[in-house]
N, C-alpha and C. Protein backbone atom coordinates (compact mmCIF):
# COMPACT_ATOMS: atom_id res chain seq x y z
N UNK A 1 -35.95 -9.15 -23.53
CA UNK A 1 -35.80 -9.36 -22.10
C UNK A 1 -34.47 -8.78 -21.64
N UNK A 2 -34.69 -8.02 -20.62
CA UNK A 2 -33.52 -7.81 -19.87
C UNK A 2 -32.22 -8.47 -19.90
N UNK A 3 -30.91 -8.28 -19.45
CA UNK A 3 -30.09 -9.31 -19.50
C UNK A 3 -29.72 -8.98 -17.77
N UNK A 4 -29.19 -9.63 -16.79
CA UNK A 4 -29.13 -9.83 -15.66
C UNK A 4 -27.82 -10.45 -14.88
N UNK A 5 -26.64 -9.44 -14.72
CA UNK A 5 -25.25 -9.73 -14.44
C UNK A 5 -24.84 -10.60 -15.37
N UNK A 6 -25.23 -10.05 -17.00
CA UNK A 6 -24.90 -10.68 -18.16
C UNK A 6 -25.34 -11.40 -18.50
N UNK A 7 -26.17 -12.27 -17.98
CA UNK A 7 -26.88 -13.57 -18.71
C UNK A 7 -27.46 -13.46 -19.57
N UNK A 8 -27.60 -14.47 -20.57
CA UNK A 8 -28.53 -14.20 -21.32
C UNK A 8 -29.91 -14.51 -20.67
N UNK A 9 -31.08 -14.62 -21.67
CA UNK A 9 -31.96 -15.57 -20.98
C UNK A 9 -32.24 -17.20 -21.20
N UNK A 10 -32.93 -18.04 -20.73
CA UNK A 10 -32.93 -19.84 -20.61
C UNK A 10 -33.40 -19.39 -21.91
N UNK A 11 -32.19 -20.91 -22.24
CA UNK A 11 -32.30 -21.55 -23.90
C UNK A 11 -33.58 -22.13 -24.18
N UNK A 12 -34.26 -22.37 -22.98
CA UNK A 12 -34.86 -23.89 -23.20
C UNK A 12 -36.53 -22.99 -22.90
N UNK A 13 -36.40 -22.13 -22.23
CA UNK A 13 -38.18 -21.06 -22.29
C UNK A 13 -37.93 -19.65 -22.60
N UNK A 14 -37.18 -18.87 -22.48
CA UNK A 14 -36.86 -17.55 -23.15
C UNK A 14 -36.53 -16.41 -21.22
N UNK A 15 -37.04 -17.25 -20.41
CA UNK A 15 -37.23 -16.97 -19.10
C UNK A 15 -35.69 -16.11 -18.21
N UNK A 16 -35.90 -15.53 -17.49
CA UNK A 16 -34.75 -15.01 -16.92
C UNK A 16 -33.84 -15.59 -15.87
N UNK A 17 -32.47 -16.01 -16.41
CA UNK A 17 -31.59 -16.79 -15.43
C UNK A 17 -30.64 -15.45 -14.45
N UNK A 18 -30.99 -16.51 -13.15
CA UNK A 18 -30.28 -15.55 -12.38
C UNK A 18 -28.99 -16.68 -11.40
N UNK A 19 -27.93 -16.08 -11.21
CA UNK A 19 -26.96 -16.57 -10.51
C UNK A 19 -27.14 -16.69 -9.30
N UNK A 20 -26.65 -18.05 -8.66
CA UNK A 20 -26.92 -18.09 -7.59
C UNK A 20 -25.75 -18.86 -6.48
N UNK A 21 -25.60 -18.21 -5.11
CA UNK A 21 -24.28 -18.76 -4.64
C UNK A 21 -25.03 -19.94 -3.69
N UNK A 22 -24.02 -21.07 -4.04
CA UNK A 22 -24.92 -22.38 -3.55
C UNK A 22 -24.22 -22.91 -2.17
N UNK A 23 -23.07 -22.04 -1.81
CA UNK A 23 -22.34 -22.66 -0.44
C UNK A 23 -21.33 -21.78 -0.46
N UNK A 24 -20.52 -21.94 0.82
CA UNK A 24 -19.44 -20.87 0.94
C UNK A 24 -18.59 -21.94 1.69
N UNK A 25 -17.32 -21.87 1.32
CA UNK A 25 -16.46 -22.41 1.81
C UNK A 25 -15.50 -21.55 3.19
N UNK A 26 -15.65 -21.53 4.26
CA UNK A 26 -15.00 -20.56 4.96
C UNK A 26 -13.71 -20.83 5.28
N UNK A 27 -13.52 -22.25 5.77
CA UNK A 27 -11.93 -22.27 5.53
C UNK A 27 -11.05 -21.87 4.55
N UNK A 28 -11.43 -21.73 3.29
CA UNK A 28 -10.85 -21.58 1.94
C UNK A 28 -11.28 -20.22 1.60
N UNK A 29 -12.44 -19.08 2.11
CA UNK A 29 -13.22 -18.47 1.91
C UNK A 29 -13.24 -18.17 0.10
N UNK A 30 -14.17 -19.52 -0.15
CA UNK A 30 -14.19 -19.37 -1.60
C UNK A 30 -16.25 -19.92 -1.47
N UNK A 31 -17.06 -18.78 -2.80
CA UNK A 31 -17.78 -19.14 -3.31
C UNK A 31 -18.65 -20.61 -4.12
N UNK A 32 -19.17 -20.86 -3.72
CA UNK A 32 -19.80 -21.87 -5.26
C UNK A 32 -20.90 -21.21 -5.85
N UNK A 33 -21.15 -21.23 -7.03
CA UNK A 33 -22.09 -20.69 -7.57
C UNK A 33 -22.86 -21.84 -8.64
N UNK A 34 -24.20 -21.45 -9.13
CA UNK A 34 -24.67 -21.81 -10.11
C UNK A 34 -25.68 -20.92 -11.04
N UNK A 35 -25.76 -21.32 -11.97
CA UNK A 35 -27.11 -20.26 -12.94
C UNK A 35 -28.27 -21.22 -12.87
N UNK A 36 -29.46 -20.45 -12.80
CA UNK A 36 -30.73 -21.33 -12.69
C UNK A 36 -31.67 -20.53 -13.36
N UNK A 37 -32.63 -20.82 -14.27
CA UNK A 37 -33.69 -19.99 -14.94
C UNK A 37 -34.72 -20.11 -13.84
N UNK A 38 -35.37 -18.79 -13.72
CA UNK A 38 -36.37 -18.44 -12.94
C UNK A 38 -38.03 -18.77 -12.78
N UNK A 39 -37.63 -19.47 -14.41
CA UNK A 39 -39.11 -19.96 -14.98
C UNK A 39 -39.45 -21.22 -14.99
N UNK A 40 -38.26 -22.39 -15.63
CA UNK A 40 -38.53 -23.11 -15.99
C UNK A 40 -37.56 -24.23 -15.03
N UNK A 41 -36.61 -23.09 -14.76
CA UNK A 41 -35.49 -24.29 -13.57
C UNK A 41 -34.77 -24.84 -14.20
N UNK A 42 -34.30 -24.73 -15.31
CA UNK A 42 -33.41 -25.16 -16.02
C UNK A 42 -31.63 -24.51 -14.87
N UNK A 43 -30.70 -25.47 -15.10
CA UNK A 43 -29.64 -25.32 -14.33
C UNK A 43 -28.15 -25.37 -14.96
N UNK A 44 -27.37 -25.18 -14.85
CA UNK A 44 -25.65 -25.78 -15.28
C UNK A 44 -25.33 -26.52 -14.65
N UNK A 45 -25.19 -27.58 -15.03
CA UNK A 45 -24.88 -28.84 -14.70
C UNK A 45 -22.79 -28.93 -14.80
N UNK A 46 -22.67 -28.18 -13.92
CA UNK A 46 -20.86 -28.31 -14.53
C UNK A 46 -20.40 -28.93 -13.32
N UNK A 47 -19.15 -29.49 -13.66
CA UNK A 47 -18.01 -30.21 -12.87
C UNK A 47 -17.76 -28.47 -11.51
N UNK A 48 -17.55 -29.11 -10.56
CA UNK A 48 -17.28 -28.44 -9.05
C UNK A 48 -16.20 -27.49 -9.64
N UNK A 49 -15.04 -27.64 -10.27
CA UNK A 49 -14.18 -26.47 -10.49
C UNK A 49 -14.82 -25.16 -11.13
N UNK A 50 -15.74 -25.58 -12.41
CA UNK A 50 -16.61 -24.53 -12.49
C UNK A 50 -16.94 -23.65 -11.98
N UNK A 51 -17.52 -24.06 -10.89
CA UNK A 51 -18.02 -23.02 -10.16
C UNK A 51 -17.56 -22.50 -9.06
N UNK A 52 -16.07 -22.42 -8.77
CA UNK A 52 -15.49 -21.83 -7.72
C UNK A 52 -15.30 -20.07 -8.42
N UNK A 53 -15.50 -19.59 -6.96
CA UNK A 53 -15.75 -17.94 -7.41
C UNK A 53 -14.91 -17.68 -8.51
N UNK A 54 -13.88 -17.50 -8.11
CA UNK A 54 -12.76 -17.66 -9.62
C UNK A 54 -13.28 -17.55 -10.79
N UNK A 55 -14.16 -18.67 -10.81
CA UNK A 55 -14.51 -18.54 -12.27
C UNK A 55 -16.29 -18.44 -12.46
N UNK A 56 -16.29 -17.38 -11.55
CA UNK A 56 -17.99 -16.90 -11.83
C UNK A 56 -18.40 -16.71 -13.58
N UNK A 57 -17.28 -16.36 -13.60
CA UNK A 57 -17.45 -15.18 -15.15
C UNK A 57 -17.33 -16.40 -16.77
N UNK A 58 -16.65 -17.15 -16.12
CA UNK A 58 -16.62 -18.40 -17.17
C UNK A 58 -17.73 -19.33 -17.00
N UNK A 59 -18.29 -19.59 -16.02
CA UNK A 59 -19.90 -20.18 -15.58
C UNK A 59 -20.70 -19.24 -16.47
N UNK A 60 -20.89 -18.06 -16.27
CA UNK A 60 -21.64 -16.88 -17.02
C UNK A 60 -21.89 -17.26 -18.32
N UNK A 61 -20.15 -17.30 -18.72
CA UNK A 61 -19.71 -17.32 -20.56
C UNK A 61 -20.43 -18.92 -21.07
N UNK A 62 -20.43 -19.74 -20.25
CA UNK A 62 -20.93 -21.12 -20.56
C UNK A 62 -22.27 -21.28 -20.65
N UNK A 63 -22.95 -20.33 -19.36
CA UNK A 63 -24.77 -20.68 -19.55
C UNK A 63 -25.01 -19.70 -20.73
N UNK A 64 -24.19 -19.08 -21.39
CA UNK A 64 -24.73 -17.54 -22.46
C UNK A 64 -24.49 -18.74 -23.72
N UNK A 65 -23.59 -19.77 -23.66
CA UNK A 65 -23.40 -20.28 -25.43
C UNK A 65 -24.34 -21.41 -25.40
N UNK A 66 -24.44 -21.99 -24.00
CA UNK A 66 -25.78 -23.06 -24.31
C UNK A 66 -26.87 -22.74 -25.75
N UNK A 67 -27.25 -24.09 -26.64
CA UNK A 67 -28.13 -23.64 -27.75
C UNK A 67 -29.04 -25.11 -27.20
């Protein structure tokens, strides 16, 4: 399977996770993001700092080591 702005694919069906921005902060103009599998809906469940744009790429590195 493809890999998709790095992801791997869901641990949990083999399915393709894609990133997704879940709100925008405009006063702060900062991102939230999350990863979600396309198949099965599996999600990252992380603490709010996680997912500030900042650290898109460490959200990434976290849904890729899930086993």
């Amino acid at each position: 399977m493809k890999r998709k702005k790095g992801l791997l694919p869901c641990p949990f069906c083999g399915g393709e996770a894609e990133l997704f921005i879940l709100s925008h902060d405009r006063d702060e103009d900062i991102n939230y993001y999350d990863v979600e599998c396309t198949q099965c809906g599996a999600m990252m469940l992380t603490p709010k700092e996680h997912m500030l744009s900042e650290d898109k790429d460490k959200l990434i590195k976290m849904w890729n080591k899930r086993v």
